[in-house]
N, C-alpha and C. Protein backbone atom coordinates (compact mmCIF):
# COMPACT_ATOMS: atom_id res chain seq x y z
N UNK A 1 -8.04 -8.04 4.79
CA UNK A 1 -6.97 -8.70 4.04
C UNK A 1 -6.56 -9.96 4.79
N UNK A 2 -6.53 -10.84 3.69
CA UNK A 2 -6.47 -12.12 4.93
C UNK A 2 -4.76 -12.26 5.35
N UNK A 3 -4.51 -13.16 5.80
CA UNK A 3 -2.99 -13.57 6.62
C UNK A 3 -2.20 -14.27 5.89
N UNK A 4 -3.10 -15.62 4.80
CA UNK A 4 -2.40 -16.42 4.73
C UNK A 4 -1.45 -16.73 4.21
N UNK A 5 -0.60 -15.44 3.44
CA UNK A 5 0.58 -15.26 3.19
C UNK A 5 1.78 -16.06 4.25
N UNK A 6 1.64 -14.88 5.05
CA UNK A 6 2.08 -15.17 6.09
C UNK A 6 2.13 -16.18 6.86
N UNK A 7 1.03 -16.54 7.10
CA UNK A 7 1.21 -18.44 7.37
C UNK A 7 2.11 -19.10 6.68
N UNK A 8 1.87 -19.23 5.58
CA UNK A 8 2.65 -19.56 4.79
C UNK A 8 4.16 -19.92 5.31
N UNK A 9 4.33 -18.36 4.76
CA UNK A 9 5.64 -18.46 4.86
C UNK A 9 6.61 -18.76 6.35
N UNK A 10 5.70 -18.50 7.15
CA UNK A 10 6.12 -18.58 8.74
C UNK A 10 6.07 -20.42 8.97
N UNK A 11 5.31 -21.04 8.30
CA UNK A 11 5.61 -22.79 7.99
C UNK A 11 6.67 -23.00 7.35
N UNK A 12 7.22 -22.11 6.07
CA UNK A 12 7.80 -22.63 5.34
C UNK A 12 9.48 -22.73 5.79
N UNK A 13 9.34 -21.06 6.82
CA UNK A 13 10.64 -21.03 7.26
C UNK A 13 10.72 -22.09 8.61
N UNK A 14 9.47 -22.27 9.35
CA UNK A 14 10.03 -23.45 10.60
C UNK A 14 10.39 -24.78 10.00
N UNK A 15 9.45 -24.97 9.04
CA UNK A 15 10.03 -26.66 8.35
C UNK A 15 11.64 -26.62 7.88
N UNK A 16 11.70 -25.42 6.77
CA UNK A 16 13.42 -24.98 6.94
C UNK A 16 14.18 -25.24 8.09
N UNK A 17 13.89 -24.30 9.34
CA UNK A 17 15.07 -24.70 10.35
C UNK A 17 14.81 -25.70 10.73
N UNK A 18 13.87 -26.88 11.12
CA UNK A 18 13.72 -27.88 11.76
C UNK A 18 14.38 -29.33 10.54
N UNK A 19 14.28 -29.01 9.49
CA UNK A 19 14.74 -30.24 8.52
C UNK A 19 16.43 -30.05 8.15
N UNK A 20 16.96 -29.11 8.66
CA UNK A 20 18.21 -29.00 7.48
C UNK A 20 19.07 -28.87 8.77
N UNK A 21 19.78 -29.58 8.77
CA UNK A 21 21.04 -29.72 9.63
C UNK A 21 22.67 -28.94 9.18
N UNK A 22 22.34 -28.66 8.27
CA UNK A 22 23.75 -28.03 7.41
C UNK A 22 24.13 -26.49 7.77
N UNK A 23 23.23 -25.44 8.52
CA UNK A 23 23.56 -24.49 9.26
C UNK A 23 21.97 -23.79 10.02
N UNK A 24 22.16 -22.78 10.75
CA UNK A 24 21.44 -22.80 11.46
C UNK A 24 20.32 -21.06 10.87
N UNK A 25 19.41 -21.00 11.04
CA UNK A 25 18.19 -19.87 10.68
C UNK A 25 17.98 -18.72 11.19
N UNK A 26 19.30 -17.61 11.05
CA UNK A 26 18.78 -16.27 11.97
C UNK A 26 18.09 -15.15 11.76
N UNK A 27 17.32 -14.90 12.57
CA UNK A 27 16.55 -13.77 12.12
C UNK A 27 16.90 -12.50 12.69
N UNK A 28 16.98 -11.64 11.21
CA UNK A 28 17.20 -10.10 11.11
C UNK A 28 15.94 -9.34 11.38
N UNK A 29 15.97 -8.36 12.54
CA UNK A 29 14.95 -7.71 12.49
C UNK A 29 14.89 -6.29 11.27
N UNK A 30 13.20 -5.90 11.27
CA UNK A 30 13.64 -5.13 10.15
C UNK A 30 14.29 -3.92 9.89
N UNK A 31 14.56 -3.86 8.72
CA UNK A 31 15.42 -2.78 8.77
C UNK A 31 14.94 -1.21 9.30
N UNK A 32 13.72 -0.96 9.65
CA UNK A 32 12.79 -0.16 10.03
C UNK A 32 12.27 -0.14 11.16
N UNK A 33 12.44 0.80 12.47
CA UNK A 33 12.06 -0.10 13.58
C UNK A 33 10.97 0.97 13.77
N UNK A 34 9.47 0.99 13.10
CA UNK A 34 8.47 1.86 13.22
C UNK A 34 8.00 2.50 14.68
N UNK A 35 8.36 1.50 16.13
CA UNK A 35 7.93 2.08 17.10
C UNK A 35 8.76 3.18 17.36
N UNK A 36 9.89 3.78 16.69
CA UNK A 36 10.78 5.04 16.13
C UNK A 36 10.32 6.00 16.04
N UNK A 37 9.08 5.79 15.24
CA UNK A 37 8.28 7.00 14.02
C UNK A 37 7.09 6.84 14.69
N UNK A 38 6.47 6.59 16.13
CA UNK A 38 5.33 6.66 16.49
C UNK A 38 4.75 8.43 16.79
N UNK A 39 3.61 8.92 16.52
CA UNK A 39 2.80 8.29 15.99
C UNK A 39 2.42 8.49 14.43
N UNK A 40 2.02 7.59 13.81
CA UNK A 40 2.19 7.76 12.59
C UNK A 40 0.86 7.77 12.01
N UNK A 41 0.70 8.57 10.65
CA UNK A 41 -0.68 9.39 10.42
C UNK A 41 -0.13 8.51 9.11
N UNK A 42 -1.39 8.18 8.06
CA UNK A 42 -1.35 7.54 7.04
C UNK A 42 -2.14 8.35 6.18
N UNK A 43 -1.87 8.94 5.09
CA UNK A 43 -2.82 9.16 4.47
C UNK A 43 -3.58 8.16 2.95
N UNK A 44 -4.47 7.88 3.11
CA UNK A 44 -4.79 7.44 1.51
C UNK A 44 -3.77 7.80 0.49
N UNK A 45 -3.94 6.78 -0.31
CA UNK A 45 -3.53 5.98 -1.37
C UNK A 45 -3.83 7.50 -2.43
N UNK A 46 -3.35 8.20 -3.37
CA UNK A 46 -3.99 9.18 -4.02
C UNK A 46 -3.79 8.43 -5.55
N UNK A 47 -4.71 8.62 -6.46
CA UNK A 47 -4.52 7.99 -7.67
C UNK A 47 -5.26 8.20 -8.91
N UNK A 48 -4.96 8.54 -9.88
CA UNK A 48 -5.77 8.82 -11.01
C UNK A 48 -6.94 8.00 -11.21
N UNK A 49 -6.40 6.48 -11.18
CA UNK A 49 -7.86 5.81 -11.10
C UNK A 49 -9.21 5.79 -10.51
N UNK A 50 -10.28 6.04 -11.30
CA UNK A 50 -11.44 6.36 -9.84
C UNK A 50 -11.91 4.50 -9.65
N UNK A 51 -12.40 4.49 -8.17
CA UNK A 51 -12.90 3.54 -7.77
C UNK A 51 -12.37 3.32 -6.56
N UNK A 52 -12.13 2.31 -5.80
CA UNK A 52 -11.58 1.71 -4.54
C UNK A 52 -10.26 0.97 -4.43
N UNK A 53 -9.60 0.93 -5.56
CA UNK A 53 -8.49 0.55 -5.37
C UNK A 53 -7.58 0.61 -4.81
N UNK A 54 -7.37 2.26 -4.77
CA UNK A 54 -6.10 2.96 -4.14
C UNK A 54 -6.83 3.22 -2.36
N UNK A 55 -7.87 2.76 -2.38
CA UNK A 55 -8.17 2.90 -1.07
C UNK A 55 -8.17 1.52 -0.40
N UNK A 56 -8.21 0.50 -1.36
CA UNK A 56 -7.94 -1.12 -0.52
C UNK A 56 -5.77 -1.14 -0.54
N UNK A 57 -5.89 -0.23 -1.09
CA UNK A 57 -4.20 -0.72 -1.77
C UNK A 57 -4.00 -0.25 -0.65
N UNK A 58 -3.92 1.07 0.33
CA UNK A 58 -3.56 1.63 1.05
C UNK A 58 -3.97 0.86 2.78
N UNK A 59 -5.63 0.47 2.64
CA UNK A 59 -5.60 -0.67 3.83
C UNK A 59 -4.30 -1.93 3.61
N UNK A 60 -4.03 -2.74 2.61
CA UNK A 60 -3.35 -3.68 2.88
C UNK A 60 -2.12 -3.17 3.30
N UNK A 61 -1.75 -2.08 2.35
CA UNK A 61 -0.17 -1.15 2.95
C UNK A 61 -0.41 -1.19 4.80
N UNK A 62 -1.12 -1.03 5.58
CA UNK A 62 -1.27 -0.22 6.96
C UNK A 62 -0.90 -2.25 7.30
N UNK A 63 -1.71 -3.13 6.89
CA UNK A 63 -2.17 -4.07 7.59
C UNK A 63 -0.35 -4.63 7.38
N UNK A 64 0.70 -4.67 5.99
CA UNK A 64 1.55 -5.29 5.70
C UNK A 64 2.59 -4.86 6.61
N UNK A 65 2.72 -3.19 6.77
CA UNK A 65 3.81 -2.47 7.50
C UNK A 65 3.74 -2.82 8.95
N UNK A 66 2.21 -3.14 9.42
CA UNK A 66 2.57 -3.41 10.82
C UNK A 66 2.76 -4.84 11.09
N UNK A 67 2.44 -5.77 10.03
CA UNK A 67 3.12 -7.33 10.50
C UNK A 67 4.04 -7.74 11.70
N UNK A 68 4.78 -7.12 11.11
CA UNK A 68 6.25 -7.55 12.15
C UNK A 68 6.92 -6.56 13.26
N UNK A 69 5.84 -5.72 13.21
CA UNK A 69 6.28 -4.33 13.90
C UNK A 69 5.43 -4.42 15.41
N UNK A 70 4.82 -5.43 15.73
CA UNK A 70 4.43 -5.51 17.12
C UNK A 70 3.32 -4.44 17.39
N UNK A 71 3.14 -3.49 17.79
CA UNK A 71 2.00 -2.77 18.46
C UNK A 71 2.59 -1.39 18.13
N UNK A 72 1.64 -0.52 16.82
CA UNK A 72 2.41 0.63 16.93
C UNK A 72 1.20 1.17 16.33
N UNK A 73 0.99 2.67 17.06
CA UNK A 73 -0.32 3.30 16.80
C UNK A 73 0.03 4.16 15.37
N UNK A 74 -1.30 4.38 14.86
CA UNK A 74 -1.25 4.54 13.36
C UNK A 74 -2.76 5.50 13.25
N UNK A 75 -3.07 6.55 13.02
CA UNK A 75 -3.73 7.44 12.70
C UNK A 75 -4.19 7.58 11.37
N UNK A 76 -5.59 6.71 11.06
CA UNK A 76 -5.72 7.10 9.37
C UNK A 76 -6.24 8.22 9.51
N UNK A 77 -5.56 9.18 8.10
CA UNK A 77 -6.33 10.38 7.49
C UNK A 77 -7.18 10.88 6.80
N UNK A 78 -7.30 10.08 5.77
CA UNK A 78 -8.64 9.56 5.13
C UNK A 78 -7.72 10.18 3.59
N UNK A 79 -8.59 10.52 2.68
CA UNK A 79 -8.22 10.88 1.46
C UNK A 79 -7.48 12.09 1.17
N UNK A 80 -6.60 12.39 0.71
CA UNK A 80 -5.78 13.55 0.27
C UNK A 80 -6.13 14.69 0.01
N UNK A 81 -7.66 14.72 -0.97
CA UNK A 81 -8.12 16.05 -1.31
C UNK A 81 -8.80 16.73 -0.15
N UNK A 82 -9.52 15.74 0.93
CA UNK A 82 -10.15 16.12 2.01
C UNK A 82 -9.70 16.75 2.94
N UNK A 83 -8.39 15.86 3.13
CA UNK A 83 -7.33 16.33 4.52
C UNK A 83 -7.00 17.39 4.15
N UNK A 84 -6.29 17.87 2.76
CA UNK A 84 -6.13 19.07 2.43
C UNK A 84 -6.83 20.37 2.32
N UNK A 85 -8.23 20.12 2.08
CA UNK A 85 -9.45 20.92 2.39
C UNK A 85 -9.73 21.57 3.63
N UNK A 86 -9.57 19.93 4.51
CA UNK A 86 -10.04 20.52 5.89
C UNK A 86 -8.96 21.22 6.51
N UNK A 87 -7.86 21.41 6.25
CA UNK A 87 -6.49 22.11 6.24
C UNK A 87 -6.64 23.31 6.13
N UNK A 88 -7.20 24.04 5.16
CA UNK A 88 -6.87 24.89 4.52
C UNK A 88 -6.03 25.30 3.33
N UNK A 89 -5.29 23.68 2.81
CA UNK A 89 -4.31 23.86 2.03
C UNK A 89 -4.65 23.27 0.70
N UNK A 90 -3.80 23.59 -0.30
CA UNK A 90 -4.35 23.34 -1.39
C UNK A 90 -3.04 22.29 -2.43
N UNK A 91 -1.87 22.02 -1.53
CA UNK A 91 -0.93 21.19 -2.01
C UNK A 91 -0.50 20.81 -0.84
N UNK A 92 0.15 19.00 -1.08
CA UNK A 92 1.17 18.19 -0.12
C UNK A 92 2.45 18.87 0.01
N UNK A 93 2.46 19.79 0.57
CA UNK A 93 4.08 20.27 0.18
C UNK A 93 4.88 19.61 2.40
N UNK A 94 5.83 20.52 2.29
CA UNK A 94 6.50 20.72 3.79
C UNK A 94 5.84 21.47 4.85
N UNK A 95 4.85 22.66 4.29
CA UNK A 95 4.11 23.19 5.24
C UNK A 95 2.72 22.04 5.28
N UNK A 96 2.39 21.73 4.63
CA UNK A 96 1.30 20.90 4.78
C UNK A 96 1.33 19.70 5.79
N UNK A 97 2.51 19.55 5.58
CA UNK A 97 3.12 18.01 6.53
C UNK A 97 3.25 18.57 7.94
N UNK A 98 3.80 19.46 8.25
CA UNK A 98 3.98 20.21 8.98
C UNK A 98 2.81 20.59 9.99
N UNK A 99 2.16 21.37 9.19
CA UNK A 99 0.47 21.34 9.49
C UNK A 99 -0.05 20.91 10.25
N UNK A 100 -0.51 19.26 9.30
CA UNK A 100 -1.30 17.80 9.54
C UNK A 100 -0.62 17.30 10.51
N UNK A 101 0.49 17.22 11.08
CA UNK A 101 1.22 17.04 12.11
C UNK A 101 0.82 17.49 13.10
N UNK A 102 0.82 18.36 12.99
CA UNK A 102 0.72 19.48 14.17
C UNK A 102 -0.57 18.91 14.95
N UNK A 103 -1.93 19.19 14.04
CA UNK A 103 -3.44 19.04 13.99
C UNK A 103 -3.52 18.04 15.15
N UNK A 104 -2.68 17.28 14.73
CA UNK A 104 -3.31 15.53 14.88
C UNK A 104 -2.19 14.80 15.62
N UNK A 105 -1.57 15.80 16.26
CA UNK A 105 -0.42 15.14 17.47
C UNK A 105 0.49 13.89 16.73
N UNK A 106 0.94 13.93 15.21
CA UNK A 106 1.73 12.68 14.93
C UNK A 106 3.31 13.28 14.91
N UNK A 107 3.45 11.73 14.68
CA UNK A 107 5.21 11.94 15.21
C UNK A 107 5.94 12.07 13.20
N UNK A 108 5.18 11.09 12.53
CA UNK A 108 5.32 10.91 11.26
C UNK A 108 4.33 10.72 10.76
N UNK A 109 4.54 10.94 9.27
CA UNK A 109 3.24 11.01 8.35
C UNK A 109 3.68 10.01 6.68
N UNK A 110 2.80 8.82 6.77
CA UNK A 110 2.69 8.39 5.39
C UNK A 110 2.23 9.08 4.61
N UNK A 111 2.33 8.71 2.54
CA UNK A 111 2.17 9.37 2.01
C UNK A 111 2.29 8.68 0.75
N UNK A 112 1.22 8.12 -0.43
CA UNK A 112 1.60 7.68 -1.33
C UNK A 112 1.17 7.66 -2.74
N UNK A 113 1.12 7.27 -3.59
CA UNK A 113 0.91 7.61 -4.83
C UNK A 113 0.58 5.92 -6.06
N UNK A 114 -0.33 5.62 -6.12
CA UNK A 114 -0.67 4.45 -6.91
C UNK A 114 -1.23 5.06 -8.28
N UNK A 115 0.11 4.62 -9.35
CA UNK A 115 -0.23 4.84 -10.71
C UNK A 115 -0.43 3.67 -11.64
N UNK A 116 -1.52 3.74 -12.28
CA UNK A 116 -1.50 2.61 -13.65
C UNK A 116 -0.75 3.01 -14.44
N UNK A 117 0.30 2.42 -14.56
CA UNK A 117 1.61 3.10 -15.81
C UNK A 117 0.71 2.02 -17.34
N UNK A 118 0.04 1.44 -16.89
CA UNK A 118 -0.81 0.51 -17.87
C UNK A 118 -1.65 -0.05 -18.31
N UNK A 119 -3.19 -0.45 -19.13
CA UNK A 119 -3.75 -1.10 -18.22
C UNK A 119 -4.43 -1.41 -20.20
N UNK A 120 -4.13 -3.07 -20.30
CA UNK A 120 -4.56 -3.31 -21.37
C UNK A 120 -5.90 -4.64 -21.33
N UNK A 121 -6.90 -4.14 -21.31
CA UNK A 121 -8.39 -4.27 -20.73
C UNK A 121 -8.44 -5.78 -22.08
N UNK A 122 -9.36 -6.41 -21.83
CA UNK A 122 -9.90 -7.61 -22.43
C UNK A 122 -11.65 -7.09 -22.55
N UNK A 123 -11.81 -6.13 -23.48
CA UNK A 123 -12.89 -4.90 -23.83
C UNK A 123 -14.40 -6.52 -23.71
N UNK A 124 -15.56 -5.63 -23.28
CA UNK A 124 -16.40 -6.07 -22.95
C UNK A 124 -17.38 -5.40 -23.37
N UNK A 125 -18.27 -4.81 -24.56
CA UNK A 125 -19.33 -3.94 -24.37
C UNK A 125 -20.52 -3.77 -23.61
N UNK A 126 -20.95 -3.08 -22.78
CA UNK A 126 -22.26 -3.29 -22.27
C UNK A 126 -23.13 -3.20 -23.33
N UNK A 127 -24.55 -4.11 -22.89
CA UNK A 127 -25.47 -3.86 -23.45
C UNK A 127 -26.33 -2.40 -23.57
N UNK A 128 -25.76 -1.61 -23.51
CA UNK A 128 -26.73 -0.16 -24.00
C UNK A 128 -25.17 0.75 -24.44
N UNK A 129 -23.88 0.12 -24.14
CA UNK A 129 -23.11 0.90 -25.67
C UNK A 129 -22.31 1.83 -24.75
N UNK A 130 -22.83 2.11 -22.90
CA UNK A 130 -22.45 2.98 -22.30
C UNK A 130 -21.49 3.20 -21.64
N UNK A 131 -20.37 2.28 -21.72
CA UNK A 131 -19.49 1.55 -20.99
C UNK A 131 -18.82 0.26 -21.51
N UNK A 132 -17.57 0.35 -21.25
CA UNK A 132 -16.71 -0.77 -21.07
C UNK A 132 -16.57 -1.53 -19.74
N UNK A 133 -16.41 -3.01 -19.75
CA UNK A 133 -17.06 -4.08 -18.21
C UNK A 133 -15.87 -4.92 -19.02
N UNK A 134 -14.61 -5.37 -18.37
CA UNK A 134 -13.81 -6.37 -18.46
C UNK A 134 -12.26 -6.54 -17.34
N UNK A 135 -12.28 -7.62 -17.66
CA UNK A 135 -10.85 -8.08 -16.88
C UNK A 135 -9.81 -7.05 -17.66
N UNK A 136 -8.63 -6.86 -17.28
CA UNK A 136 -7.25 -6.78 -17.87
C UNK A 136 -5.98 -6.71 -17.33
N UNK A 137 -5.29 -6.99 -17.87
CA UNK A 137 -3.80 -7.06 -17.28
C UNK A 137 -3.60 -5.57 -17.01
N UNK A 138 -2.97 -5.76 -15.70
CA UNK A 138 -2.29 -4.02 -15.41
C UNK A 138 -0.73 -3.85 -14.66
N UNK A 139 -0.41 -2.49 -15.20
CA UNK A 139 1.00 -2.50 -14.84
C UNK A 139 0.63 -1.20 -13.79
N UNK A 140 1.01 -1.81 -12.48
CA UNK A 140 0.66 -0.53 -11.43
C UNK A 140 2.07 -0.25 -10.67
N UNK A 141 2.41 1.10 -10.30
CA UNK A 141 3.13 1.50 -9.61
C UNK A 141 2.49 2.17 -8.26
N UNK A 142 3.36 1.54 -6.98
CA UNK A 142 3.01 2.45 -5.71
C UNK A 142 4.57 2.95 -5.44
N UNK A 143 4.43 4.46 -4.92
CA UNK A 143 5.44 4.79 -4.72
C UNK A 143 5.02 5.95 -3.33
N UNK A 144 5.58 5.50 -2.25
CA UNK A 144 5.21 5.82 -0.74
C UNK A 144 6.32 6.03 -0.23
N UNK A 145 6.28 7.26 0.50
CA UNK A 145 7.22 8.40 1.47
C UNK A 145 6.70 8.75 2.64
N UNK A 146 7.78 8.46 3.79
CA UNK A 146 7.42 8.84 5.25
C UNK A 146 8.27 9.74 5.53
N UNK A 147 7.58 10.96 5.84
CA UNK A 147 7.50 12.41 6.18
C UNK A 147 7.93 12.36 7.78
N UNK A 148 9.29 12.97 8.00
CA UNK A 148 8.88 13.29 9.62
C UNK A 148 7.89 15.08 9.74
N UNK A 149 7.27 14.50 11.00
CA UNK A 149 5.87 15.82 10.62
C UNK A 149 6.51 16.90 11.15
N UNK A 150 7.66 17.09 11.86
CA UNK A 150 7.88 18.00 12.38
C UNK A 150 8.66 19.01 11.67
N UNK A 151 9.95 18.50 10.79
CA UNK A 151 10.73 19.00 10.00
C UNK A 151 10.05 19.40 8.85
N UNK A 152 9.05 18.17 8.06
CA UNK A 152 8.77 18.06 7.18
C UNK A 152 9.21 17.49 5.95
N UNK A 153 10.44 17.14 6.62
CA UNK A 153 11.88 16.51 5.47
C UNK A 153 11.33 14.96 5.51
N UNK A 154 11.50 14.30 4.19
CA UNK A 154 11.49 13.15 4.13
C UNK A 154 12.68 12.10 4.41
N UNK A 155 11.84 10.98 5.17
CA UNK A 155 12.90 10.49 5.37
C UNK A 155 13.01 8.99 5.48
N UNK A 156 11.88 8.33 4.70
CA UNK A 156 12.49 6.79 3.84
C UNK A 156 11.45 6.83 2.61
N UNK A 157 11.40 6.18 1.62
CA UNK A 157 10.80 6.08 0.41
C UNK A 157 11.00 4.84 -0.27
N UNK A 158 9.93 4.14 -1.06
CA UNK A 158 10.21 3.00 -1.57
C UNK A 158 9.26 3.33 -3.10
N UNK A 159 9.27 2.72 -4.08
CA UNK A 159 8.80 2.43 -5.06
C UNK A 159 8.57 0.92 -5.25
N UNK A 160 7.31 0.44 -5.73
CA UNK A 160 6.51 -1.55 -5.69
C UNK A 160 6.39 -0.94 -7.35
N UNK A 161 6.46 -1.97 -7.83
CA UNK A 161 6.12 -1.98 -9.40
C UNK A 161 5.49 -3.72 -9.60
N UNK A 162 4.31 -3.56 -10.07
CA UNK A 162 3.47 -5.26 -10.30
C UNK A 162 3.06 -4.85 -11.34
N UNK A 163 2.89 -6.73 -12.12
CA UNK A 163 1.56 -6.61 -12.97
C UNK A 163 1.14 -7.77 -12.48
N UNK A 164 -0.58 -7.54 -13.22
CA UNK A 164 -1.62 -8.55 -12.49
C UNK A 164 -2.48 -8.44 -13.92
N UNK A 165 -3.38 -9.76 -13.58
CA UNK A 165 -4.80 -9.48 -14.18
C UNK A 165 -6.01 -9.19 -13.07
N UNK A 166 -6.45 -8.03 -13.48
CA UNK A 166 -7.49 -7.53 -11.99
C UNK A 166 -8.99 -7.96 -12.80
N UNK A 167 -9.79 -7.79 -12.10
CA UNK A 167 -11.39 -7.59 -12.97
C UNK A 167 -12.24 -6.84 -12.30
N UNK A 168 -13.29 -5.88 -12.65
CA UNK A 168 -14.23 -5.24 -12.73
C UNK A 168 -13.57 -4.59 -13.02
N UNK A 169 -13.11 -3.98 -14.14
CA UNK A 169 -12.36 -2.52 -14.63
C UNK A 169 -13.36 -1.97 -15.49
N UNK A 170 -13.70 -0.71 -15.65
CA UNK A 170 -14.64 0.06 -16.22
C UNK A 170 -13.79 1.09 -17.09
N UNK A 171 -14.00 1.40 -18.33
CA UNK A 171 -13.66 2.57 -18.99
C UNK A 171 -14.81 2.99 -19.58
N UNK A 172 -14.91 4.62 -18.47
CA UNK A 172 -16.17 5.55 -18.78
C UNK A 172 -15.05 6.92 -18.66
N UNK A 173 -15.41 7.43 -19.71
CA UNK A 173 -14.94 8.74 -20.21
C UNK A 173 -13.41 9.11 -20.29
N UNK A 174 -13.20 8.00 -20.99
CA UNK A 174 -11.93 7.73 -21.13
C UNK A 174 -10.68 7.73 -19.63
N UNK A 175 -11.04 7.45 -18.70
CA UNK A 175 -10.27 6.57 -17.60
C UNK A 175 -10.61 5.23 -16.86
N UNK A 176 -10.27 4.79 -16.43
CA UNK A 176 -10.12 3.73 -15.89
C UNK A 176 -10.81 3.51 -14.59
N UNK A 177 -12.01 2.57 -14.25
CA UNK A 177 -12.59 2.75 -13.03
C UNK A 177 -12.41 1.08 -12.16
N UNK A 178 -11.69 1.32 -11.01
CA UNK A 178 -11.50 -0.36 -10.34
C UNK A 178 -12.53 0.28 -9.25
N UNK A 179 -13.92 -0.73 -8.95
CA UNK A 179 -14.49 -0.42 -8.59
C UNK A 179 -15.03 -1.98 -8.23
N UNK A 180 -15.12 -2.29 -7.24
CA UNK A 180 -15.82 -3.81 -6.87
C UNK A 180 -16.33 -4.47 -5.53
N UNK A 181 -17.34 -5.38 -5.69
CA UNK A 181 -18.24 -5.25 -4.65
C UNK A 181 -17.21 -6.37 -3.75
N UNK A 182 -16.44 -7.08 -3.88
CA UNK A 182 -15.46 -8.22 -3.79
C UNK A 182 -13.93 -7.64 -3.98
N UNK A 183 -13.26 -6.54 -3.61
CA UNK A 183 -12.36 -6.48 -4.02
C UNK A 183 -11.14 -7.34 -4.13
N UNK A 184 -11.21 -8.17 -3.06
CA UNK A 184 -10.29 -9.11 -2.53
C UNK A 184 -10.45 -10.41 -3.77
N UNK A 185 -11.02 -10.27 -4.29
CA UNK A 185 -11.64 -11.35 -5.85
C UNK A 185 -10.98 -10.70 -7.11
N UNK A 186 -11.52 -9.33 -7.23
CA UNK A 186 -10.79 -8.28 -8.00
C UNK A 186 -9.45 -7.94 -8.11
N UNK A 187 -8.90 -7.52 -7.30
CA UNK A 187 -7.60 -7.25 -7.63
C UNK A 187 -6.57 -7.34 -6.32
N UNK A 188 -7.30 -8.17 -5.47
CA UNK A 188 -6.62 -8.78 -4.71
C UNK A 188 -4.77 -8.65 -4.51
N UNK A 189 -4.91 -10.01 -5.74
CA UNK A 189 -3.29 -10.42 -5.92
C UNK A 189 -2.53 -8.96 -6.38
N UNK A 190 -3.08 -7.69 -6.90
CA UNK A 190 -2.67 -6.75 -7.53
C UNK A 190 -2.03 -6.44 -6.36
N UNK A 191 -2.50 -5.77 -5.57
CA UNK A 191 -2.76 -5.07 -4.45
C UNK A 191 -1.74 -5.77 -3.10
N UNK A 192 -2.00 -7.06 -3.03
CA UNK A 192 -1.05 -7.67 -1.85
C UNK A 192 0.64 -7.49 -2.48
N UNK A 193 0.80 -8.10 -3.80
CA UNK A 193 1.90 -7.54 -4.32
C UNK A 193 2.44 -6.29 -4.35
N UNK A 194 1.63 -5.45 -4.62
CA UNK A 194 2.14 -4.00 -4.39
C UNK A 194 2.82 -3.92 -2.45
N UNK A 195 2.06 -4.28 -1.69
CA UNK A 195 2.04 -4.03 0.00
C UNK A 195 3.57 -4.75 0.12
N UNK A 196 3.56 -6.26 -0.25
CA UNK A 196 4.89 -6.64 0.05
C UNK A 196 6.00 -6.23 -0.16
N UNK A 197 6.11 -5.96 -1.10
CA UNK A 197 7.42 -4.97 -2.02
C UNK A 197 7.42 -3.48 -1.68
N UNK A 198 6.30 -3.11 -1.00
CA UNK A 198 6.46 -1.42 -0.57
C UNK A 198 7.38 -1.42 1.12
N UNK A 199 6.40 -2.43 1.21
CA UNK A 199 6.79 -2.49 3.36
C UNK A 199 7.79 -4.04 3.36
N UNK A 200 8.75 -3.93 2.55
CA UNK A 200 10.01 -4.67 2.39
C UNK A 200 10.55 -4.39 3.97
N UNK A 201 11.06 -3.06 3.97
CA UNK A 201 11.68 -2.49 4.82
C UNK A 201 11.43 -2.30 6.64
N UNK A 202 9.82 -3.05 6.42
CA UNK A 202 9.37 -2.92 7.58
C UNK A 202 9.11 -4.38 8.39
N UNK A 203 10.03 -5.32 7.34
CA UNK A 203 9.66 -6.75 7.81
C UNK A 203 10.65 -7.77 8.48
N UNK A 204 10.65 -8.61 9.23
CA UNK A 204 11.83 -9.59 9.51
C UNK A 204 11.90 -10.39 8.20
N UNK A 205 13.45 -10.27 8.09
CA UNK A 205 14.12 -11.46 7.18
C UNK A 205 14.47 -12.46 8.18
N UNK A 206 15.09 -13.84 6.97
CA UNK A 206 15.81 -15.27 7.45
C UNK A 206 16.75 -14.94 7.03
N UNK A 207 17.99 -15.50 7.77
CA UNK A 207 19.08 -15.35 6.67
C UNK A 207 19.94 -16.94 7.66
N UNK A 208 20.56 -17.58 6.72
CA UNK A 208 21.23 -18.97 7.07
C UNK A 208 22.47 -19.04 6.81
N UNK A 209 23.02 -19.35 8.28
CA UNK A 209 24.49 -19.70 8.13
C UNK A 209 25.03 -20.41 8.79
C-alpha cells in the first residue's frame, strides 16, 4: 500500500503552519496509544465476498493503524475459519479470544468484518455465457473490534462505511467475487477509504489555535 496519502497530507499541514501567521498548529496525539495493547494479534478481514479483498482490506487496516503509532509488534493470524480450526473451535466467541491469546502470547486481539451492504455491477457477459466480468459501484462496510485476550471483553470498536467504483468484480453463482491480479488498480481507493475511517482513532490530529 503505497504512502502517498500521507505525504500528502504531512505537506499540506507544514505549508499550513509555515504560511499562516494568525495562530499556531498543535498536535494531538492519538486518541489510542497502541503500544498499550502490545502484543497485538490481527486476524483477517472475514467476509461474504469471495476473492482478495477482505484480505488486502485487512493489510491496509495493519499498515494505516500503525502510521502514527511508532514501533508496535503485531502478530498476523491469518484467516478466521483456519485460526478457528486450528483451535479447535468452531465460533469467535470470549473463549475463543481467550484461547488465541493464550496460544500466541498476545496482549490483544483484532477482529473484523467487511460487508457489501451493495454492489450495483455495470454487467459484462463473458463470451461462453459463464460469468459476469465488470466494474461497479459498491457500498462496503468494515466494522472492527479489539478484544483484550485475556478477559476477552471488548474494548474499542469502530464502524468505516464507503462507496467506490472497484473493477474486476465477478458474479458466479449468485455472489460476488473481488478477485484481481492488480488490486491496488481494483479497488484500491475502496479499501484505503475503508482503513482511514476505521484507524481514525489510532492517528495524530492538527488542531489550530
Amino acid at each position: 500500500m503505497k504512502k502517498t496519502l500521507h505525504a500528502v497530507v504531512l505537506v499540506g499541514v507544514t505549508v499550513a503552519m509555515c504560511g499562516c501567521g494568525g495562530g499556531t498548529w498543535i498536535r494531538i496525539p492519538p486518541a489510542i496509544d497502541l503500544t498499550q495493547h502490545e502484543i497485538l494479534g490481527v486476524i483477517e478481514f472475514a467476509s461474504t465476498a469471495k476473492g482478495k479483498l477482505a484480505a488486502y482490506t485487512t493489510q491496509a487496516f495493519i499498515e494505516e493503524m500503525r502510521a502514527d503509532q511508532g514501533m508496535i509488534r503485531i502478530v498476523e493470524l491469518g484467516p478466521r475459519d483456519e485460526l478457528l480450526e486450528s483451535e479447535g473451535l468452531t465460533r469467535l466467541d470470549r473463549e475463543a479470544f481467550q484461547a488465541i491469546g493464550k496460544r500466541h502470547g498476545l496482549t490483544t486481539i483484532v477482529a473484523g468484518d467487511l460487508e457489501m451492504s451493495d454492489v450495483r455491477p455495470a454487467v459484462r457477459l463473458s463470451p461462453s455465457l459463464s460469468g459476469v466480468s465488470a466494474a461497479a459501484d459498491v457500498d462496503a462496510r468494515l466494522s472492527v473490534r479489539m478484544i483484550d485476550a485475556e478477559s476477552g471483553a471488548s474494548v474499542w470498536n469502530r464502524t468505516a462505511e464507503a462507496t467506490r467504483r472497484v473493477g474486476h468484480v465477478r458474479l458466479i453463482g449468485g455472489s460476488f467475487d473481488f478477485d484481481a491480479d492488480d488490486p491496488e488498480r481494483a479497488y484500491g481507493d475502496l479499501v484505503r477509504a475503508l482503513a482511514e475511517i476505521a484507524t481514525a482513532d489510532f492517528k495524530v490530529t492538527w488542531e489550530k489555535q
